[in-house]
C-alpha atoms as a PDB file:
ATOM      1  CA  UNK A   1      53.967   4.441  -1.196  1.00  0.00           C
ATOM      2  CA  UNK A   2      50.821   5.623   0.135  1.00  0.00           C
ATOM      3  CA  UNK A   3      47.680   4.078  -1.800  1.00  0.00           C
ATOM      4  CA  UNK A   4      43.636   3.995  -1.726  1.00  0.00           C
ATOM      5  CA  UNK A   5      40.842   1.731  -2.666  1.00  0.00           C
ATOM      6  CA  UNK A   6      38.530   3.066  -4.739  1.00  0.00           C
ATOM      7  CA  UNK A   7      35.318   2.325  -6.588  1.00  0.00           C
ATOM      8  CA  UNK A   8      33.031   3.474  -9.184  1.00  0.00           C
ATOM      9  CA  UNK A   9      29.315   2.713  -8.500  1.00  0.00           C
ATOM     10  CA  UNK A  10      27.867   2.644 -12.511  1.00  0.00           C
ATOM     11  CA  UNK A  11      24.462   3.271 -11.137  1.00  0.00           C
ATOM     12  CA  UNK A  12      21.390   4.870 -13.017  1.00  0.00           C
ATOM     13  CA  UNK A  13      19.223   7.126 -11.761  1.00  0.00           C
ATOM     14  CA  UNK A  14      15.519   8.208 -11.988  1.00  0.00           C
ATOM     15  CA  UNK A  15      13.394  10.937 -11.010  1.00  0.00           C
ATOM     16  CA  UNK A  16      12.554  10.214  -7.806  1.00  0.00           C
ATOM     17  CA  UNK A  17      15.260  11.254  -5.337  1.00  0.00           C
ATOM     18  CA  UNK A  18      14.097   8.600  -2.572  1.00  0.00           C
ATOM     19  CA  UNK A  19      14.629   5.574  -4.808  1.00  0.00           C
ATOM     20  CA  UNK A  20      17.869   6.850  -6.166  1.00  0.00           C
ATOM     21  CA  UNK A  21      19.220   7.395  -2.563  1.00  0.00           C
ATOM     22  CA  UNK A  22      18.059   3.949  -2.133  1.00  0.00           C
ATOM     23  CA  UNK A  23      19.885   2.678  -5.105  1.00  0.00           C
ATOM     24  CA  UNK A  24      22.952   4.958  -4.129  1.00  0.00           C
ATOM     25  CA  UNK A  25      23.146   3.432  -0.840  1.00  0.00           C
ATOM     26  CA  UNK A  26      22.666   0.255  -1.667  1.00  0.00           C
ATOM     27  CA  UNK A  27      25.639   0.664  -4.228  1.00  0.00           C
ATOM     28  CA  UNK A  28      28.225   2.233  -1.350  1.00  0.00           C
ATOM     29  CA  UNK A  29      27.447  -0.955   1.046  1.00  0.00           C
ATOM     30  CA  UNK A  30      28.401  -3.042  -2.285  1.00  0.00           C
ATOM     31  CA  UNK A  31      31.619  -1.444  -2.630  1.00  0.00           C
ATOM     32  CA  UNK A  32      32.240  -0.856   1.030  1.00  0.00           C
ATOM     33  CA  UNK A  33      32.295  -4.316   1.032  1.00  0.00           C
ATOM     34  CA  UNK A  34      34.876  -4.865  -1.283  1.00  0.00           C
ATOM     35  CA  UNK A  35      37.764  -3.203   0.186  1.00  0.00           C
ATOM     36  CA  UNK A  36      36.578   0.493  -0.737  1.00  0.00           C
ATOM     37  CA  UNK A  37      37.592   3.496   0.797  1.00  0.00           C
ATOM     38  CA  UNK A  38      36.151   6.285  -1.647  1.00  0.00           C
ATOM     39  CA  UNK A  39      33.218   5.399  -3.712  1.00  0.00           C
ATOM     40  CA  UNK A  40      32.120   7.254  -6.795  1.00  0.00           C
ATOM     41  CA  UNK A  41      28.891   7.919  -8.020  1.00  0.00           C
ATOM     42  CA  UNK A  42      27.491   9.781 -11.249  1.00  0.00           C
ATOM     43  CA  UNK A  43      26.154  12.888 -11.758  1.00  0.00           C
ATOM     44  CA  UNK A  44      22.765  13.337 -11.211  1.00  0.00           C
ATOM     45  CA  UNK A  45      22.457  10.507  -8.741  1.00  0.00           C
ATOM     46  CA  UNK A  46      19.805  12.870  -7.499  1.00  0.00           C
ATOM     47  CA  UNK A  47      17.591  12.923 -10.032  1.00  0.00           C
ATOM     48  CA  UNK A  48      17.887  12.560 -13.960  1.00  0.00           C
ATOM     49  CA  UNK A  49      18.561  15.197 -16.486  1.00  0.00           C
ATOM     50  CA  UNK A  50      14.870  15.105 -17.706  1.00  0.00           C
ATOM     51  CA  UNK A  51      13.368  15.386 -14.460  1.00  0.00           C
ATOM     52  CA  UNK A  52      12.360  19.310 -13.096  1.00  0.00           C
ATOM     53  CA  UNK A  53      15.612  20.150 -11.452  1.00  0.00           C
ATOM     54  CA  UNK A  54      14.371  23.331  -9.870  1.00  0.00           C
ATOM     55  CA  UNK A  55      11.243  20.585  -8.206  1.00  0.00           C
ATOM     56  CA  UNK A  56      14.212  17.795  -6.948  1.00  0.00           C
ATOM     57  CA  UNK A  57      16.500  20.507  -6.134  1.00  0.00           C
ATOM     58  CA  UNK A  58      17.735  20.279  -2.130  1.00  0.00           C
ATOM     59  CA  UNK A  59      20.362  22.103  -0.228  1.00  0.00           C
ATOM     60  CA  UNK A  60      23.558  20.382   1.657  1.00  0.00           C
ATOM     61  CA  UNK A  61      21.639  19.720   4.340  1.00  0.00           C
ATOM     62  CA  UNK A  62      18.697  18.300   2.916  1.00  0.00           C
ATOM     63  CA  UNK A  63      17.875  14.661   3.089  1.00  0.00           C
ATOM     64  CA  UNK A  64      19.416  13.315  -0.279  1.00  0.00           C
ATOM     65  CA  UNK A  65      23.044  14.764   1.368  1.00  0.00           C
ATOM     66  CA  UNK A  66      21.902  13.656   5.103  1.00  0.00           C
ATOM     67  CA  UNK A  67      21.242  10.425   3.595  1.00  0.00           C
ATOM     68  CA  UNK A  68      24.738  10.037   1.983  1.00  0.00           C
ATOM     69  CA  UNK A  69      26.576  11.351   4.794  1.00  0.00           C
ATOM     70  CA  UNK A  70      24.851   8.971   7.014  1.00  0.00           C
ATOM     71  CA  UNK A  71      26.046   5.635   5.237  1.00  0.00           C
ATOM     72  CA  UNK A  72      29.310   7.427   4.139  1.00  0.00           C
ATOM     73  CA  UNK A  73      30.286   7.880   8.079  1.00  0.00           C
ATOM     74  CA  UNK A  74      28.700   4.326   9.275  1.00  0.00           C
ATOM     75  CA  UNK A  75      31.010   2.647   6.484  1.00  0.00           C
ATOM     76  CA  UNK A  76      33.966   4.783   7.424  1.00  0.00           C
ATOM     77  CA  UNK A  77      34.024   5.325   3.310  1.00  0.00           C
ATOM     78  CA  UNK A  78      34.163   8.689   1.666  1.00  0.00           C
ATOM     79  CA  UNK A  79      31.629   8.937  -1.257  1.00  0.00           C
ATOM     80  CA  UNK A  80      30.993  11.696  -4.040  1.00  0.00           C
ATOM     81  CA  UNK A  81      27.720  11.715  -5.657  1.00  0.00           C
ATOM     82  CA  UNK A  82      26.314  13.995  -8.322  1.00  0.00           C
ATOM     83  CA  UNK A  83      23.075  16.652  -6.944  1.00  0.00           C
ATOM     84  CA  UNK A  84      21.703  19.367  -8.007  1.00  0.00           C
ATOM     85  CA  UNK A  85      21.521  22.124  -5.180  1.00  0.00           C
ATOM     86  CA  UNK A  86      18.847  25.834  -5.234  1.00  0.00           C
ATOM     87  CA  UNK A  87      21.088  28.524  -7.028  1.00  0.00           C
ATOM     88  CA  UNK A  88      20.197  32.171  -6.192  1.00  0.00           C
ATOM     89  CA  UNK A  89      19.632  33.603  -9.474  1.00  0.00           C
ATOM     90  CA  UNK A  90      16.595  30.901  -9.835  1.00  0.00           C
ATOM     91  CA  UNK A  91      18.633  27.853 -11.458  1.00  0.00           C
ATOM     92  CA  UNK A  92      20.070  25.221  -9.949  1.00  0.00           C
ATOM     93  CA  UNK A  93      23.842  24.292  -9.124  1.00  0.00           C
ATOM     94  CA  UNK A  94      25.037  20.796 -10.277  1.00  0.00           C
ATOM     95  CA  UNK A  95      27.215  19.461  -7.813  1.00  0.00           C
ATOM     96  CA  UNK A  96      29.432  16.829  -6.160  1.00  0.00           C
ATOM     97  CA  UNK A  97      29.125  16.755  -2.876  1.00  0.00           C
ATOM     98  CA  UNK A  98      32.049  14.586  -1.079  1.00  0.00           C
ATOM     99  CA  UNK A  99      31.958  13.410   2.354  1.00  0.00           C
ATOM    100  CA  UNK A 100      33.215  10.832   4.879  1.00  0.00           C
ATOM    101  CA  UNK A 101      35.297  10.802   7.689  1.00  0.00           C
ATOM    102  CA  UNK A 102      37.412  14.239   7.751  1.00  0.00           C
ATOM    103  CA  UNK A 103      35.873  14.732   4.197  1.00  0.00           C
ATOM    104  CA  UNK A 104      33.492  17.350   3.468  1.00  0.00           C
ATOM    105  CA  UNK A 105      33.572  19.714   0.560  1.00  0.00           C
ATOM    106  CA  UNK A 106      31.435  19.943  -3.042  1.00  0.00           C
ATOM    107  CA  UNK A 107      32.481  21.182  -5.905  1.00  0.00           C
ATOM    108  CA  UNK A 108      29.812  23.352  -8.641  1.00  0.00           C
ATOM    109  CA  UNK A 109      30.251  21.787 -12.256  1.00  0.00           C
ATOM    110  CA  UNK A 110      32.194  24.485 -13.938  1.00  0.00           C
ATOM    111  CA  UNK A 111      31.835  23.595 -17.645  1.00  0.00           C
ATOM    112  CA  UNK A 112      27.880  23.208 -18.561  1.00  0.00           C
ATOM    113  CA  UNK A 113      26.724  21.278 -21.356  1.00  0.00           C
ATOM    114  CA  UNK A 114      25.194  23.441 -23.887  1.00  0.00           C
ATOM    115  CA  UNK A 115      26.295  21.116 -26.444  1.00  0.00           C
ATOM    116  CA  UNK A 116      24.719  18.334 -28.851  1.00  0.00           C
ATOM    117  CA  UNK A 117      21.624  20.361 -28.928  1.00  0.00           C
ATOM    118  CA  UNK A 118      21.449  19.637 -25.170  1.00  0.00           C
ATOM    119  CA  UNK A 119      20.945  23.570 -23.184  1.00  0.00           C
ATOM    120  CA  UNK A 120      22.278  22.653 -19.452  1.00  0.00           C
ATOM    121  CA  UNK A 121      22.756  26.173 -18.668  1.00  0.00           C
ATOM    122  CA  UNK A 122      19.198  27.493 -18.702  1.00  0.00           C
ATOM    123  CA  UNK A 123      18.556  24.854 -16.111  1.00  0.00           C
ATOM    124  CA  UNK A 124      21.708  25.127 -14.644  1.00  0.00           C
ATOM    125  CA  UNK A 125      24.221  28.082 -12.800  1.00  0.00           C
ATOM    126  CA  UNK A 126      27.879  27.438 -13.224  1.00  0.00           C
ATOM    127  CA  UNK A 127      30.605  27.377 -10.472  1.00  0.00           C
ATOM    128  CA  UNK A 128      33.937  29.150 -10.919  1.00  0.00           C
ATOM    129  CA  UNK A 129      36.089  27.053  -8.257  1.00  0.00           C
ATOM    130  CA  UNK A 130      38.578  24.246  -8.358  1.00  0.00           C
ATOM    131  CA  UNK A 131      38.265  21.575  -5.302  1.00  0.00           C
ATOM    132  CA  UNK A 132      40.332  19.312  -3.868  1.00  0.00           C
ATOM    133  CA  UNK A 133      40.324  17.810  -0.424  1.00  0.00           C
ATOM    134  CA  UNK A 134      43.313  15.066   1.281  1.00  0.00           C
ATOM    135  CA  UNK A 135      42.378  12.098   1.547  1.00  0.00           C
ATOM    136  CA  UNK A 136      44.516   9.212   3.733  1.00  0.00           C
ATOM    137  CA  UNK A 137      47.959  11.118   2.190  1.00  0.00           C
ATOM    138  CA  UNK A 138      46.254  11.434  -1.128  1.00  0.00           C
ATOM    139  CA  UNK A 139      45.280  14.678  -2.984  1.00  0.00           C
ATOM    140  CA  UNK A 140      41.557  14.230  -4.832  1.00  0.00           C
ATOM    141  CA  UNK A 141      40.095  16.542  -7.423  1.00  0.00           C
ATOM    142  CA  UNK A 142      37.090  16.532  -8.431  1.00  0.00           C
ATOM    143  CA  UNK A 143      35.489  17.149 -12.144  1.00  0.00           C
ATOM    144  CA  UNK A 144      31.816  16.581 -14.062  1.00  0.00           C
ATOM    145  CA  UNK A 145      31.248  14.710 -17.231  1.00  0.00           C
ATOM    146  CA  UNK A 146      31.414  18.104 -19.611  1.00  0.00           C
ATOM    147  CA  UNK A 147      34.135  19.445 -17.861  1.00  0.00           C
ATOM    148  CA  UNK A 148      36.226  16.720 -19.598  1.00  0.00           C
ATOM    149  CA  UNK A 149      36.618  18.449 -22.992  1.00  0.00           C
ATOM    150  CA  UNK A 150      38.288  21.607 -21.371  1.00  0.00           C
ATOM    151  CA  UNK A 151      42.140  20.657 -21.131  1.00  0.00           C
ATOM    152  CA  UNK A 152      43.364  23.771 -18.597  1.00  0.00           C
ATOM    153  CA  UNK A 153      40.998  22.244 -15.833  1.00  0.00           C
ATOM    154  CA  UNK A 154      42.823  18.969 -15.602  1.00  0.00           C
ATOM    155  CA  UNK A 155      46.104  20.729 -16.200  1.00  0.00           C
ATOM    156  CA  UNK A 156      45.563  23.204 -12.947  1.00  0.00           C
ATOM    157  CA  UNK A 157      44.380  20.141 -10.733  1.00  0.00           C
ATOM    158  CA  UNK A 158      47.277  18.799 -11.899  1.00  0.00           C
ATOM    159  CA  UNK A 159      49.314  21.748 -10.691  1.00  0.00           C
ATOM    160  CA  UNK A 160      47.293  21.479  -7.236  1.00  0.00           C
ATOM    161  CA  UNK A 161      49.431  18.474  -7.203  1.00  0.00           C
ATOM    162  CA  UNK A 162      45.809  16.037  -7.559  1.00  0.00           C
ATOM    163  CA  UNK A 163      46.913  12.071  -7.147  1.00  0.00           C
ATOM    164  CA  UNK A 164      43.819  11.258  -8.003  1.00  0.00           C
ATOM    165  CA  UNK A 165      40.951  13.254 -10.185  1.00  0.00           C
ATOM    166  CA  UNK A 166      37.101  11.559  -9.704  1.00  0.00           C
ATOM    167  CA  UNK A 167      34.715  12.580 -12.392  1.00  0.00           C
ATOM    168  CA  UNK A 168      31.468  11.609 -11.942  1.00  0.00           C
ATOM    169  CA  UNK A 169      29.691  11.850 -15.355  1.00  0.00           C
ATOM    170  CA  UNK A 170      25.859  11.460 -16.860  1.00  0.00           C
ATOM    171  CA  UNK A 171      27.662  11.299 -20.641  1.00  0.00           C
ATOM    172  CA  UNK A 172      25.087  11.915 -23.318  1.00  0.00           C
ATOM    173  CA  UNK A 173      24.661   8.956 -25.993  1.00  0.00           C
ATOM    174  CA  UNK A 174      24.810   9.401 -29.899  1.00  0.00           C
ATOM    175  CA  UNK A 175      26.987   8.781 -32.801  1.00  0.00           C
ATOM    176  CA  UNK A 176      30.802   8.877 -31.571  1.00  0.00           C
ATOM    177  CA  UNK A 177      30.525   9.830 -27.866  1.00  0.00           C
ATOM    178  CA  UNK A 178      31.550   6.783 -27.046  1.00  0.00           C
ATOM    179  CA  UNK A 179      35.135   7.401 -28.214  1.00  0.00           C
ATOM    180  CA  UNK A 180      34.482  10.657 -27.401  1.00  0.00           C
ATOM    181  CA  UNK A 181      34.510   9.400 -23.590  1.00  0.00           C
ATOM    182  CA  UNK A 182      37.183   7.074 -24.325  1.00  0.00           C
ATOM    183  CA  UNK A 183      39.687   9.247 -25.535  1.00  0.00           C
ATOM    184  CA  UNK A 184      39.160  12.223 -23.221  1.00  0.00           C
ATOM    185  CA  UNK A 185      39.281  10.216 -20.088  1.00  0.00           C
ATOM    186  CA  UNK A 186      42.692   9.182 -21.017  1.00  0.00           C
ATOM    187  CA  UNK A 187      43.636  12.316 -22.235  1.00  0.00           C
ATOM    188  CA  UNK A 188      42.326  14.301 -19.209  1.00  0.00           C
ATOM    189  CA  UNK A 189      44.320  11.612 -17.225  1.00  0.00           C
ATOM    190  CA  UNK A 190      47.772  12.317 -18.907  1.00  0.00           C
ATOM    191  CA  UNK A 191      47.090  15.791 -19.282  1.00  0.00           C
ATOM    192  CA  UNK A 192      46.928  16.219 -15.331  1.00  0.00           C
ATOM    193  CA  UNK A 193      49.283  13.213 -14.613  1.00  0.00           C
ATOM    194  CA  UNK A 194      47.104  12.053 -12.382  1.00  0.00           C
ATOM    195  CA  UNK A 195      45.091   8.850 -11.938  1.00  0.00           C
ATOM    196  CA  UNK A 196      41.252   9.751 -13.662  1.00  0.00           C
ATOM    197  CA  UNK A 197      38.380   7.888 -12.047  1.00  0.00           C
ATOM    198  CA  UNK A 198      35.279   8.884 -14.453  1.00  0.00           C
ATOM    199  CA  UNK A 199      31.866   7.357 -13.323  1.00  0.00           C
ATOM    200  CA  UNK A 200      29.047   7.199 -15.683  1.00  0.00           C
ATOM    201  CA  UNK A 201      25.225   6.671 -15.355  1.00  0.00           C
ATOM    202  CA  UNK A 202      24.951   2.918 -17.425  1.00  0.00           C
ATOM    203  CA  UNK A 203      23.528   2.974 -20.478  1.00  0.00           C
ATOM    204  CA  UNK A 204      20.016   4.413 -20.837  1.00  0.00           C
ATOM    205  CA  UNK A 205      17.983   4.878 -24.223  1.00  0.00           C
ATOM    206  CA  UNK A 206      18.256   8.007 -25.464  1.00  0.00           C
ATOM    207  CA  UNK A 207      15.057  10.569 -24.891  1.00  0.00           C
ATOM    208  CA  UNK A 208      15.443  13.884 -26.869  1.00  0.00           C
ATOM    209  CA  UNK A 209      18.878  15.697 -26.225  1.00  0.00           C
ATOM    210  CA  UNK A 210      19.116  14.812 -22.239  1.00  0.00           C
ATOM    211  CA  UNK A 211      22.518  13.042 -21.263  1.00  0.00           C
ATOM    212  CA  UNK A 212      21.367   9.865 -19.603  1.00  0.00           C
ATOM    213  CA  UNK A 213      24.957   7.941 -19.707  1.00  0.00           C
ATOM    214  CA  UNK A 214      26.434   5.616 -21.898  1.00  0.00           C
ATOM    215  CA  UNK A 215      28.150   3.203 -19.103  1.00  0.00           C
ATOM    216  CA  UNK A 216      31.939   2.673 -19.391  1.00  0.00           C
ATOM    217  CA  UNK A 217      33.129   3.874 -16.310  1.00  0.00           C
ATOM    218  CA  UNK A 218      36.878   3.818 -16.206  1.00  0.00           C
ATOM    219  CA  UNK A 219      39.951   4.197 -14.362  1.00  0.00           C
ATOM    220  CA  UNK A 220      42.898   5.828 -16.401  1.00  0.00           C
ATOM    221  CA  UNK A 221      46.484   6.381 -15.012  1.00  0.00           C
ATOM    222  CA  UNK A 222      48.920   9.095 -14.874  1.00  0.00           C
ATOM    223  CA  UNK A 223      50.120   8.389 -18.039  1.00  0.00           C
ATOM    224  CA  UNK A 224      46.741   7.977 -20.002  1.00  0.00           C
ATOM    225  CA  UNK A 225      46.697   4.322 -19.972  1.00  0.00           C
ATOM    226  CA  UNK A 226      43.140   2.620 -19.293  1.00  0.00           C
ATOM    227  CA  UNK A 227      43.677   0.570 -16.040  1.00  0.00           C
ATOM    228  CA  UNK A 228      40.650  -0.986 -16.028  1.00  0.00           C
ATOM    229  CA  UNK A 229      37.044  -0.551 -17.416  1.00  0.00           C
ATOM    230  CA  UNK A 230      33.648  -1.300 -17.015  1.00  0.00           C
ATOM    231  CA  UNK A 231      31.015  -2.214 -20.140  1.00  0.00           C
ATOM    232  CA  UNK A 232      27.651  -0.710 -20.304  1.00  0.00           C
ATOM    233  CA  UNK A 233      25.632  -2.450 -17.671  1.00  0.00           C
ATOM    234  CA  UNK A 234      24.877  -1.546 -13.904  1.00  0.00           C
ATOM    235  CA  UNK A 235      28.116  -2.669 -12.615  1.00  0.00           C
ATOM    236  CA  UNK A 236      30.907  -1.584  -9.519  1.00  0.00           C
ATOM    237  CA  UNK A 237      34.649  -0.944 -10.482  1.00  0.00           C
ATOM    238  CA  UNK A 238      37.075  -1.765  -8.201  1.00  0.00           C
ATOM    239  CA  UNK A 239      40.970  -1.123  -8.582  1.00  0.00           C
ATOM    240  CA  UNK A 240      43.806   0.637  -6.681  1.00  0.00           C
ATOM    241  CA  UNK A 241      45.345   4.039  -6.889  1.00  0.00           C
ATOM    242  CA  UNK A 242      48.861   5.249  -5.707  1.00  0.00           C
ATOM    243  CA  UNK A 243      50.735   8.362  -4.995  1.00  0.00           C
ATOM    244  CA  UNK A 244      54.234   6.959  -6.508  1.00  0.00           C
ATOM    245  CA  UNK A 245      52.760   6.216 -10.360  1.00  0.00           C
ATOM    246  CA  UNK A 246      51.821  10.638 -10.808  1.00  0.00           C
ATOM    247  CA  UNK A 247      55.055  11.279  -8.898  1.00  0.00           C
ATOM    248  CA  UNK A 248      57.616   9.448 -10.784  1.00  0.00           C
ATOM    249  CA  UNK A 249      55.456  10.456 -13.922  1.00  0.00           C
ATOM    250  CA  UNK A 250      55.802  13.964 -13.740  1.00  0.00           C
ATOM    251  CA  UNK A 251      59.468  14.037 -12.129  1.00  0.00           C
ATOM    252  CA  UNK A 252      59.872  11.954 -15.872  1.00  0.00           C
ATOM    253  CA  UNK A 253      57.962  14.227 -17.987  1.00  0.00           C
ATOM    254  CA  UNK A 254      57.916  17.738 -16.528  1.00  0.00           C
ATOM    255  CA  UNK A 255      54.909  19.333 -18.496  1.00  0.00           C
ATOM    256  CA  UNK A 256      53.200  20.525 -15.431  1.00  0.00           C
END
């Protein structure tokens, strides 16, 4: 049985990229700490939705990614982290960038939130691939918060033969998302048969239609169950993730 650390960093972000990378950092050395070995953080650790995405906007080399790479590779952690990166057509990408040692890949957030009165796509460009990277004899997909209502994703990442799917999320507030987020993280979970790690922004008082998060990070397992769970507040989730428990689940229940 091959198995892997991991952590959800429930962080919040604000507008200003330097104090979030701050916060961000701050949060890996937490969970580094712990026993970690790949460390979640939301979307839009850059900067949150509300803040002029084109103005925060930086490449994969700029300094919010620099910074992230820096502490991922001193830690000998791997961390994803929500940013939003210059598309061509004028918009912006919103991506998860991961990276530690012999990790580096991002993934564009396929499924934009236009939604709830929210409009993410005339801020944002959508992606049109599926990642995943190995990890220490583990397979890792990767997903963003919206992305969580649309079944097939979760189902081909589960075909990719994913161990482990890492979502980080900025989950709008409002009357039922909560069990909204409940019930798709553990569907999403059992539809890929695949351990879910989904990692929210805390809770943050609603403004307009932006998703600021909700909290309730979570780790479900292969078979949809909640393994453990975090409340609203800034917190870190710690648990441990295996190869065996999506193996023996789909060799059980073929639906793949």
């Amino acid at each position: 049985m091959t198995s892997l650390r991991v952590a959800a960093a429930q962080i919040g972000a604000g507008p200003d990229p330097v104090a979030n990378l701050a916060t961000a950092t701050d949060a890996v050395r937490r969970a580094a700490a712990a026993g970690a070995e790949l460390v979640a953080l939301p979307e839009a650790t850059l900067a949150a939705f509300g803040t002029d995405l084109r103005a925060v906007a930086e490449p994969l080399d700029g300094p919010f990614a620099t910074g992230l790479r820096k502490v991922a590779a001193e830690l000998g952690v791997v961390v994803i982290a929500g940013l939003f990166e210059p598309a061509s057509d004028g918009r912006v990408h919103n991506t998860l960038l991961a990276t530690g040692p012999d990790v580096e890949t991002s993934y564009r957030k396929i499924h934009l939130y236009d939604a709830f009165g929210s409009r993410e796509s005339d801020l944002v460009a959508p992606g049109n691939e599926l990642v995943t990277f190995e990890l220490r004899g583990l397979t890792v997909g990767l997903a963003t918060c919206y992305d969580l209502r649309f079944a097939a994703q979760f189902t081909e990442l589960g075909r990719a033969g994913a161990h482990l799917i890492v979502v980080p999320a900025s989950w709008g507030a409002g009357p039922g998302k909560e069990e909204q987020w409940d019930l798709l993280t553990r569907a999403r979970a059992a539809d890929a048969q695949s351990w879910l790690l989904a990692c929210d922004q805390p809770w943050t008082p609603p403004t307009g239609s932006d998703p600021l998060g909700i909290g309730r990070s979570v780790l479900a397992d292969p078979l949809g169950r909640i393994s453990t769970r975090l409340a609203a507040a800034p917190d870190i989730l710690l648990a441990t993730v295996n190869d065996t428990l999506p193996s023996t689940t789909r060799e059980s229940v073929p639906i793949l």
